[in-house]
Every structure is written in structure tokens, then in C-alpha cells.
C-alpha atoms as a PDB file:
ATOM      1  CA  UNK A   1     -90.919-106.167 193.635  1.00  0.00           C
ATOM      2  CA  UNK A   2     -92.134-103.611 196.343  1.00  0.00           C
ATOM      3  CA  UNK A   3     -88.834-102.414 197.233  1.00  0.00           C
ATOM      4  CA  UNK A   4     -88.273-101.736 193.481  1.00  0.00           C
ATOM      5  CA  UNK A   5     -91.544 -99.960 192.879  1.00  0.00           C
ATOM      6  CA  UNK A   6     -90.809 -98.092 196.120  1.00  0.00           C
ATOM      7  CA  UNK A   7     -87.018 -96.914 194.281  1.00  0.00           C
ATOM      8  CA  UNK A   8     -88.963 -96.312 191.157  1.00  0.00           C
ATOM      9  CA  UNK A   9     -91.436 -94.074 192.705  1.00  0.00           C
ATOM     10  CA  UNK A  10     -88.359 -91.896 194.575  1.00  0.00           C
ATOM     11  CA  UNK A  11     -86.376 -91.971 191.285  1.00  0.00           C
ATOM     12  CA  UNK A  12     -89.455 -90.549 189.484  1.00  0.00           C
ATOM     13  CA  UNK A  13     -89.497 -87.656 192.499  1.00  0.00           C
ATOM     14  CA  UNK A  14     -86.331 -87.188 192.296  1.00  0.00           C
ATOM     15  CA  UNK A  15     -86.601 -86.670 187.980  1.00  0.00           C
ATOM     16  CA  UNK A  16     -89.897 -84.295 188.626  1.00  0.00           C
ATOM     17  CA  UNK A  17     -87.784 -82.120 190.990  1.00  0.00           C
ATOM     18  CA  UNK A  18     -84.793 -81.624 188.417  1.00  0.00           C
ATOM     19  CA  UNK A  19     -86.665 -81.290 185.449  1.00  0.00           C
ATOM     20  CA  UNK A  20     -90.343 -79.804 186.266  1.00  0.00           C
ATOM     21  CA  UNK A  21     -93.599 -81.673 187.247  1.00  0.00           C
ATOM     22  CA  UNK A  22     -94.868 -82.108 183.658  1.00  0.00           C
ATOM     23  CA  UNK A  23     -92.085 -83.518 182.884  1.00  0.00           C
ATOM     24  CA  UNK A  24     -93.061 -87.045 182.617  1.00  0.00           C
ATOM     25  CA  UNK A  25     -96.374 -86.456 181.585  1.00  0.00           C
ATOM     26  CA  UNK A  26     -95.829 -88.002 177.712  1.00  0.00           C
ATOM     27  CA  UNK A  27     -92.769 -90.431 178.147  1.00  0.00           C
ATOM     28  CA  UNK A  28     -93.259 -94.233 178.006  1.00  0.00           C
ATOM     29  CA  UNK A  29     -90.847 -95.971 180.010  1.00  0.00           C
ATOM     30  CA  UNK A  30     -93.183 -99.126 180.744  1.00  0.00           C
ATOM     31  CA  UNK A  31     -96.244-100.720 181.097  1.00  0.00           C
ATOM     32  CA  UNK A  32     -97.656 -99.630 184.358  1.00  0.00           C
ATOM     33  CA  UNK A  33     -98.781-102.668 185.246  1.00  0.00           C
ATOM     34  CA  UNK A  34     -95.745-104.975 184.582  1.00  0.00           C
ATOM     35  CA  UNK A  35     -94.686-107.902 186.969  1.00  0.00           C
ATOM     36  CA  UNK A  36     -91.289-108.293 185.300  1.00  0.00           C
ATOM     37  CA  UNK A  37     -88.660-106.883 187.771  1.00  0.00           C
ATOM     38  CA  UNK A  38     -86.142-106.608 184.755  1.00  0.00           C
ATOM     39  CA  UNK A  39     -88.696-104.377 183.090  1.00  0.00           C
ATOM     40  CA  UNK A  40     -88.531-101.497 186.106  1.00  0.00           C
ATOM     41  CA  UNK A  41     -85.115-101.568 186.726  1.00  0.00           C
ATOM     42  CA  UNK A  42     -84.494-100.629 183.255  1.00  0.00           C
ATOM     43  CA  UNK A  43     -86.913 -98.153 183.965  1.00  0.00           C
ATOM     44  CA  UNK A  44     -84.898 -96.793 187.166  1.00  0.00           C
ATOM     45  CA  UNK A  45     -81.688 -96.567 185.107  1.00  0.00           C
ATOM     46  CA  UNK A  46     -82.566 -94.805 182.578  1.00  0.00           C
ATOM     47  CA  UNK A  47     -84.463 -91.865 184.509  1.00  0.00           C
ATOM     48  CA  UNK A  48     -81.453 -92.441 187.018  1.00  0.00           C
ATOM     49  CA  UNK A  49     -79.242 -91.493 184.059  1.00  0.00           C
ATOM     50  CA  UNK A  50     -81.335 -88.656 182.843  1.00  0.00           C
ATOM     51  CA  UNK A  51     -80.840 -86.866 186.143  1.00  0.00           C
ATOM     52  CA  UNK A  52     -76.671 -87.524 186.407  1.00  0.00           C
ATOM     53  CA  UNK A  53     -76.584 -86.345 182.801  1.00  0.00           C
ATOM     54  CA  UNK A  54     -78.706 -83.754 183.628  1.00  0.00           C
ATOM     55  CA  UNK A  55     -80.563 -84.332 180.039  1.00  0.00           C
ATOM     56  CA  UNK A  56     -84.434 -84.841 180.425  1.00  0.00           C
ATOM     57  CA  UNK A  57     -85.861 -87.593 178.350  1.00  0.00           C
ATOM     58  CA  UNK A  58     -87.689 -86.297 175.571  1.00  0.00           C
ATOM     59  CA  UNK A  59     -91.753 -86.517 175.166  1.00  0.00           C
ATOM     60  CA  UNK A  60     -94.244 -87.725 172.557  1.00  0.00           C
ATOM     61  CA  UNK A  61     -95.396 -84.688 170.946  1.00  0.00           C
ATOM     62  CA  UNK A  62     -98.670 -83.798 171.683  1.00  0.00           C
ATOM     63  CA  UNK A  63    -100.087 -84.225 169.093  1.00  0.00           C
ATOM     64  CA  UNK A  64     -99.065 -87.756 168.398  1.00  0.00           C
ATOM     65  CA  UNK A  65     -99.800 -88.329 171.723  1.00  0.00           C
ATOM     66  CA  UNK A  66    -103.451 -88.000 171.950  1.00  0.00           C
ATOM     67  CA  UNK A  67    -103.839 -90.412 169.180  1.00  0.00           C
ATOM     68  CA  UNK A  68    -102.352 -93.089 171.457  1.00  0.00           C
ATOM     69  CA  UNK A  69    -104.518 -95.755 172.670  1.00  0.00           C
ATOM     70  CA  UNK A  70    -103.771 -96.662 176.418  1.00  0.00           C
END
């Protein structure tokens, strides 16, 4: 699991650098505090995909977002 956080947190560089450091500010890819392996590769392919598509993922709106409860 540490070698995939580890890949998720240089994928996640790698997506702020193409697309702008707010960028992942209000996108859900997964709970933060997951064990399931499955669960963060998923994560890792899909920002992996963003970036060779070159299409960012989109974010909750703002507004929506604040009436999220974390």
C-alpha cells in the first residue's frame, strides 16, 4: 500500500503541474482514508488518464460543494 500511495501522491503532482494547483481542490476520487488497494489504483488511472488525454476532470461546483458534509 505505501508504494501505491507514494505513485498516487506523484500522479497527483504530476496532474497539479498540467492542469493548475487548484485543480483538484473539488474532485472526489476517494475516501482519503481507504485501505482498499483496488480503490487507489482506480484512483491513479483515472488522473493518469486525465493527463494523457490532456482533459482535466471536472469539479463540484462551488456551490454544491460547500453543502457537502466531509
Amino acid at each position: 500500500m505505501k508504494y501505491l500511495r507514494r505513485e498516487l501522491n506523484q500522479v497527483e503532482k504530476e496532474y497539479l503541474k498540467q492542469f493548475g494547483e487548484g485543480s483538484l481542490n473539488r474532485v472526489i476520487l476517494h475516501d482519503p482514508d481507504t485501505k482498499d488497494k483496488q480503490d487507489v489504483q482506480d484512483t491513479i488511472d483515472i488522473l493518469k488518464e486525465a493527463i494523457a488525454k490532456n482533459k482535466p476532470l471536472g469539479q463540484v461546483p462551488e456551490d454544491m460543494w460547500k453543502l457537502i458534509a466531509f
